[in-house]
Structures are given as structure tokens and as C-alpha cells.
C-alpha atoms as a PDB file:
ATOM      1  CA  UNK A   1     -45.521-100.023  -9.486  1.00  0.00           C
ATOM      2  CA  UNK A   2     -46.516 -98.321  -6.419  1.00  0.00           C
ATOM      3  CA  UNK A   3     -48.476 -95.152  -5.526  1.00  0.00           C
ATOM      4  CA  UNK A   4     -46.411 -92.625  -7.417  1.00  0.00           C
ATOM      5  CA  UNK A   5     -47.905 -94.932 -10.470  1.00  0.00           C
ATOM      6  CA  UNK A   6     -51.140 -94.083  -9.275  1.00  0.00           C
ATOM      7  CA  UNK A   7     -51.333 -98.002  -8.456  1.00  0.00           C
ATOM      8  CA  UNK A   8     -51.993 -99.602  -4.717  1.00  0.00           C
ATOM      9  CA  UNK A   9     -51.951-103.432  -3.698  1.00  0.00           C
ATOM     10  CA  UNK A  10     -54.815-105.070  -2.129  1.00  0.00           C
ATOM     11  CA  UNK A  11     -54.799-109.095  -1.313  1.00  0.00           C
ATOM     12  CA  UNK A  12     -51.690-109.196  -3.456  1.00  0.00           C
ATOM     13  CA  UNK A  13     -53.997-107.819  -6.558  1.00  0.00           C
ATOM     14  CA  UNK A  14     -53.478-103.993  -8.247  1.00  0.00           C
ATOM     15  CA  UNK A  15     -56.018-101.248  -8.480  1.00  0.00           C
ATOM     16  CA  UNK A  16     -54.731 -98.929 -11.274  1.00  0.00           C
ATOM     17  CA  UNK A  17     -54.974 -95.793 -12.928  1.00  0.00           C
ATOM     18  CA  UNK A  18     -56.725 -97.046 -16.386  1.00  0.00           C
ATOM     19  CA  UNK A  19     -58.345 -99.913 -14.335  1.00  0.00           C
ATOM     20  CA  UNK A  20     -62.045-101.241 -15.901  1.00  0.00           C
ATOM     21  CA  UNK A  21     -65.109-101.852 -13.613  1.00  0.00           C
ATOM     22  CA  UNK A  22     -65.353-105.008 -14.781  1.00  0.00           C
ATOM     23  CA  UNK A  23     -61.910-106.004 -14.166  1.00  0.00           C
ATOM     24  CA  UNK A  24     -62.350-104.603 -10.607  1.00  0.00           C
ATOM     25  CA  UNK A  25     -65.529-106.690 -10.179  1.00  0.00           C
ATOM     26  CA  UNK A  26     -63.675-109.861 -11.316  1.00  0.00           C
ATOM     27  CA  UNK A  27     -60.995-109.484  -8.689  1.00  0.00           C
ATOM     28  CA  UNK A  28     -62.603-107.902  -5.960  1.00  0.00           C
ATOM     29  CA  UNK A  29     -66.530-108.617  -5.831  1.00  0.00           C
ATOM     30  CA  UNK A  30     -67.013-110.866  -2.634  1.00  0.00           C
ATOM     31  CA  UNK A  31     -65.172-107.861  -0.829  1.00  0.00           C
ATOM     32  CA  UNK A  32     -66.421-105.456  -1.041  1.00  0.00           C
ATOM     33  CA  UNK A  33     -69.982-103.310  -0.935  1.00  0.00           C
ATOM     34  CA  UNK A  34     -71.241-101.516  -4.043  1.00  0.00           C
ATOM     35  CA  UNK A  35     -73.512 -98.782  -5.066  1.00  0.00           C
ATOM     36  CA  UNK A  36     -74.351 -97.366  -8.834  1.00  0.00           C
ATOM     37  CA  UNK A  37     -75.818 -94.196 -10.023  1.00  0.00           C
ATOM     38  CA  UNK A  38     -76.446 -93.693 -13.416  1.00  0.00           C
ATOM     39  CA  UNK A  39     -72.724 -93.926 -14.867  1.00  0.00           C
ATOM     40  CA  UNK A  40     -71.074 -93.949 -11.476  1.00  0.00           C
ATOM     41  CA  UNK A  41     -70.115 -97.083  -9.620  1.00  0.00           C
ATOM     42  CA  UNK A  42     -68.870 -97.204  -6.504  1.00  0.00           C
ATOM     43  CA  UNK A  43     -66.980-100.241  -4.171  1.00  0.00           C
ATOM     44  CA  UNK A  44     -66.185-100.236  -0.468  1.00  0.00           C
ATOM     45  CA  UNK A  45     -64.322-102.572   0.765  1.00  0.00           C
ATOM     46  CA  UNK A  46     -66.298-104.260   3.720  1.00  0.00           C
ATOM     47  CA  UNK A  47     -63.347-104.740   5.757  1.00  0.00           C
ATOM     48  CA  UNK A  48     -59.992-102.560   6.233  1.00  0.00           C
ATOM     49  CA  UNK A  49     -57.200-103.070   3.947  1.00  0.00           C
ATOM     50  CA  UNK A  50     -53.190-103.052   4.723  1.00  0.00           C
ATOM     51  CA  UNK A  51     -51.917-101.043   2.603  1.00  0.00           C
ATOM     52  CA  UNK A  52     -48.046-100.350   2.962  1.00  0.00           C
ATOM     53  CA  UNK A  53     -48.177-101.055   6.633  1.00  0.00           C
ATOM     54  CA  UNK A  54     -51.247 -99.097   7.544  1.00  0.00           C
ATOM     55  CA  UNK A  55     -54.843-100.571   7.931  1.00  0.00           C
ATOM     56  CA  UNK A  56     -57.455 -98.316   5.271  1.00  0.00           C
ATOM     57  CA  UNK A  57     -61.381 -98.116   4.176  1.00  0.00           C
ATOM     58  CA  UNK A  58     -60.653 -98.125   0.888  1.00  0.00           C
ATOM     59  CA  UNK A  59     -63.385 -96.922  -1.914  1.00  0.00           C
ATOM     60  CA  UNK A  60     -63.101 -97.288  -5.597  1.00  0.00           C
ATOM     61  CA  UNK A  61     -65.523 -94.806  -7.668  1.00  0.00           C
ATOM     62  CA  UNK A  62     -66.013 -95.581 -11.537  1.00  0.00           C
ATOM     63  CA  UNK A  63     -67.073 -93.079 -14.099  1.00  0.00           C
ATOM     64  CA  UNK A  64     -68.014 -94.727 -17.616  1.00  0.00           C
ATOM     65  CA  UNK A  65     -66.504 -97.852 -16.351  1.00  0.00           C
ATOM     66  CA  UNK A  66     -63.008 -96.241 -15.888  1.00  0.00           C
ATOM     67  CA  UNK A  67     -61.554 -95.590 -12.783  1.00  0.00           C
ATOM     68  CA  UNK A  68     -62.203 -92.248 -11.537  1.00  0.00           C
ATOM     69  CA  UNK A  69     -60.701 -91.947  -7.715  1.00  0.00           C
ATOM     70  CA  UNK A  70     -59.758 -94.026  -4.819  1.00  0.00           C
ATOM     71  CA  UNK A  71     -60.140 -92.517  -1.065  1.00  0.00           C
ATOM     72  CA  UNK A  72     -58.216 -94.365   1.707  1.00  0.00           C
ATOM     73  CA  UNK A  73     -58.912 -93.216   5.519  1.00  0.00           C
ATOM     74  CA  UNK A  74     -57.216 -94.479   8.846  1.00  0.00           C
ATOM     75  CA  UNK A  75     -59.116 -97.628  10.116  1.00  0.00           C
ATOM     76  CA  UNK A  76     -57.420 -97.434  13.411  1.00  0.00           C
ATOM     77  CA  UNK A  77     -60.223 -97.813  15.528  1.00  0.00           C
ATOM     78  CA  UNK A  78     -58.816 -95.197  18.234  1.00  0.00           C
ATOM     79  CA  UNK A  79     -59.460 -92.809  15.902  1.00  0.00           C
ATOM     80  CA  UNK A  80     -63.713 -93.331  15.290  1.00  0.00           C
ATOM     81  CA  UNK A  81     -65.208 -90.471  15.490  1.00  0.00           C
ATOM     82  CA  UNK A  82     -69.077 -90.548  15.945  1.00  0.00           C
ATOM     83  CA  UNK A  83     -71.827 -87.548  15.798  1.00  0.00           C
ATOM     84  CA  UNK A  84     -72.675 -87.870  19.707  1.00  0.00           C
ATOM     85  CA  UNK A  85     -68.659 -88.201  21.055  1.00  0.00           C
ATOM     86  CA  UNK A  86     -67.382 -85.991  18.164  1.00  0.00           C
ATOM     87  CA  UNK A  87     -63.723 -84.496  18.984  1.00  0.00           C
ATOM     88  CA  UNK A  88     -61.881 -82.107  16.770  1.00  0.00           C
ATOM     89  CA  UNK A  89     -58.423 -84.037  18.175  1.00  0.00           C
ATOM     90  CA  UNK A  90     -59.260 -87.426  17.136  1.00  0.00           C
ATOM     91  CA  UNK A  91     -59.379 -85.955  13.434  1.00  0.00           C
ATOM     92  CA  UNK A  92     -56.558 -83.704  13.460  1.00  0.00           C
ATOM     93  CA  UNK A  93     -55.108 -87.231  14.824  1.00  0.00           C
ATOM     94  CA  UNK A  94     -56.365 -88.739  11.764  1.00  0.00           C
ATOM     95  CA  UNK A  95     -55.334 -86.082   9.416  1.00  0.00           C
ATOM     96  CA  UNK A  96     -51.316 -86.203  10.057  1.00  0.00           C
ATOM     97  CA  UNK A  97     -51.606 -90.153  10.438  1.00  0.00           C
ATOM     98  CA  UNK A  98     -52.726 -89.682   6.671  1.00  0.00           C
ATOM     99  CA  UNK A  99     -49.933 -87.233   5.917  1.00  0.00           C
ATOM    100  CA  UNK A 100     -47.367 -88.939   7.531  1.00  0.00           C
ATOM    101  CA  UNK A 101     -48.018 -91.876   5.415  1.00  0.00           C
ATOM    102  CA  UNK A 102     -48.258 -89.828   2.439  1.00  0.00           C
ATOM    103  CA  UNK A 103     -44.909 -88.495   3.019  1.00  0.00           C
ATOM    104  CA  UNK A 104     -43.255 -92.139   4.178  1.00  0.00           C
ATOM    105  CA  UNK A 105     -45.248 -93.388   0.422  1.00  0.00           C
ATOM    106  CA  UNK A 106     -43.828 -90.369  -1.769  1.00  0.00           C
ATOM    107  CA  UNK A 107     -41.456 -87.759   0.292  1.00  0.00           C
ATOM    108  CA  UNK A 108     -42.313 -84.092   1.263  1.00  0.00           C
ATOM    109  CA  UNK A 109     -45.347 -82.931  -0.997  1.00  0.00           C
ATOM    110  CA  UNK A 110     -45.385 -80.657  -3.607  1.00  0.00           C
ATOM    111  CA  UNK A 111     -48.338 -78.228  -2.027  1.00  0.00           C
ATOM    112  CA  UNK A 112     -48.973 -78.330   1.572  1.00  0.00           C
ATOM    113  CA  UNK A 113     -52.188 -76.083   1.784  1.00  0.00           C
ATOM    114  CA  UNK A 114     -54.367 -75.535   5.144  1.00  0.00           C
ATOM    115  CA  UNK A 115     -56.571 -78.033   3.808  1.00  0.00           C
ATOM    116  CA  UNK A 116     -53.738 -80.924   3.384  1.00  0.00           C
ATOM    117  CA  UNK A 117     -51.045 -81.847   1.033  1.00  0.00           C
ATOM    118  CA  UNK A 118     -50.893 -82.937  -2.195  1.00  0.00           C
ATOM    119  CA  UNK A 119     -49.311 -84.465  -4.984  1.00  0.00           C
ATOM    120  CA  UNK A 120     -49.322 -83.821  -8.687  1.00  0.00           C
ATOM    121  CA  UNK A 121     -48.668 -86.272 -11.405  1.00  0.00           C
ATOM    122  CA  UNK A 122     -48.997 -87.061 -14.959  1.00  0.00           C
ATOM    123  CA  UNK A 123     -52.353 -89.645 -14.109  1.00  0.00           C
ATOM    124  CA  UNK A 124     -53.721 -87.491 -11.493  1.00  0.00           C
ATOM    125  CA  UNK A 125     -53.047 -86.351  -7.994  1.00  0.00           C
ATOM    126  CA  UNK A 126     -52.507 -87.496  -4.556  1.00  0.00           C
ATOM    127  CA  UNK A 127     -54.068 -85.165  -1.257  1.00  0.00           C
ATOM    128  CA  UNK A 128     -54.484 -85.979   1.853  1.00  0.00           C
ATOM    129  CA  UNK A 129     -57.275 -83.773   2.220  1.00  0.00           C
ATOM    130  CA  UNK A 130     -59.428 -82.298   5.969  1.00  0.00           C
ATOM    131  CA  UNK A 131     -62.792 -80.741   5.007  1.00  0.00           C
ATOM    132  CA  UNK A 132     -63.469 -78.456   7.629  1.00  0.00           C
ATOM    133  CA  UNK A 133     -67.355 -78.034   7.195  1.00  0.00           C
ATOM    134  CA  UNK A 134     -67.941 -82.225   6.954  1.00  0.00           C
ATOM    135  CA  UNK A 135     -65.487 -82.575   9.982  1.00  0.00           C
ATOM    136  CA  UNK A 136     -63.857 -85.260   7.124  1.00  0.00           C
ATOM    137  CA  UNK A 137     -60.393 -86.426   6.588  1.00  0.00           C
ATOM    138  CA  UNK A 138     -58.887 -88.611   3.936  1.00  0.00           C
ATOM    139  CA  UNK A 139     -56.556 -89.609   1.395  1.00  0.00           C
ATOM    140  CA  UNK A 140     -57.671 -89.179  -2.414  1.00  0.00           C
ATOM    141  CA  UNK A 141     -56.513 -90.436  -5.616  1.00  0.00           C
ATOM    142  CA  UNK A 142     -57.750 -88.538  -8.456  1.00  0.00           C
ATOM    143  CA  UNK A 143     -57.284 -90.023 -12.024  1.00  0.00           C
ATOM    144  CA  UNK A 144     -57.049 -87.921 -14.977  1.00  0.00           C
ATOM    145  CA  UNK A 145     -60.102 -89.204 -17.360  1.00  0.00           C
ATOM    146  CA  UNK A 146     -58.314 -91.437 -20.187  1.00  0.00           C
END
């Protein structure tokens, strides 16, 4: 199992494509930070998580209890980019750390748009994504609905 699966490791325990809130909740509940609106849930981790070598804010959205997406970004704290110091080379920075862990995860991408790169599978996708307009940049796992 591994990210091709649509599957990453956190303490030692899986977050899956097909994954359950409650299951989730079970594991992962004194870690992390949640929010709910109406049939969404969502989890962030309070602190960074290695993931494959790298250090990532993870968050977990639910829809209907199912897992919907995951988004990882760079916790590297070089990299923090606030409102009143804001510099368009600290997230490019961030942007091909993303990619280049993409690509050291699951090899050279199947799109590469201006926007990022992504990956297409049978339970979702994988982008490492740059929103121009939110001055964001992330990595996003997208489950198919079950």
C-alpha cells in the first residue's frame, strides 16, 4: 500500500481511500483539530506529519462519513509565508518541494499543467496544485465517491 493506492501512513496507522469517519476518529482523535458542517467533517492534524521523509499539515475532509480528500503542504518552517512578509519565491519554493516529492512518491506525472501536476487513478487523483489568486500551494488527494 502506498500513495499510488490512494493510502498514506501516519504514526504507523493508514488513511485510505474507502476510509470511515469513525474509523478515522478512533485512530486519530487526540491529534488532531476538527470542524463539521452539515455532512462535511474535517481533521487537521495539530502537529506536522512525516510522511515518506518529508514533514506535512495534513487534513482529512469527510463527505457522508466517507473519505472525500486529503491535502498535504510543506511544514518546513523556511517556507511560512504570512500576509505582512508575503513573497511569491517562498511559494514557488513550496510548490516544486511538493512536486518533487510527488515525482520521488509516483515518477514523472501524467499532466503537468501551469497550475501543477497531477495524477490519475482508478480511486481518484493526485495534484500538486498552486492557486494563483489564494497565493496557495498544496498536494491533494481526491477520492472518487464509493
Amino acid at each position: 500500500m502506498g500513495l499510488k493506492d490512494g493510502t498514506i501512513l501516519v504514526n504507523n496507522n493508514e488513511i485510505f481511500y474507502g476510509m470511515k469517519s469513525d474509523n478515522f476518529k478512533n485512530i486519530f482523535s487526540s491529534e488532531v483539530n476538527s470542524y463539521a458542517n452539515r455532512e462535511i467533517e474535517g481533521y487537521n492534524f495539530k502537529n506536522p506529519q512525516i510522511i515518506d521523509g518529508l514533514a506535512l499539515w495534513v487534513r482529512i475532509v469527510f463527505k457522508k462519513k466517507s473519505i472525500s480528500s486529503i491535502e498535504l503542504k510543506n511544514a518546513d518552517p523556511k517556507l511560512k509565508n504570512p500576509y505582512e512578509n508575503w513573497s511569491d519565491d517562498k511559494v514557488e519554493l513550496k510548490r516544486k518541494s511538493h512536486d518533487e516529492w510527488l515525482i520521488n512518491q509516483l515518477g514523472q506525472p501524467e499532466e503537468r499543467k501551469p497550475a501543477g501536476i497531477e495524477y490519475n487513478y482508478t480511486w481518484g487523483n493526485v495534484i500538486s496544485y498552486y492557486d494563483s489568486k489564494g497565493g496557495d500551494t498544496g498536494i491533494r488527494l481526491n477520492y472518487y465517491t464509493e
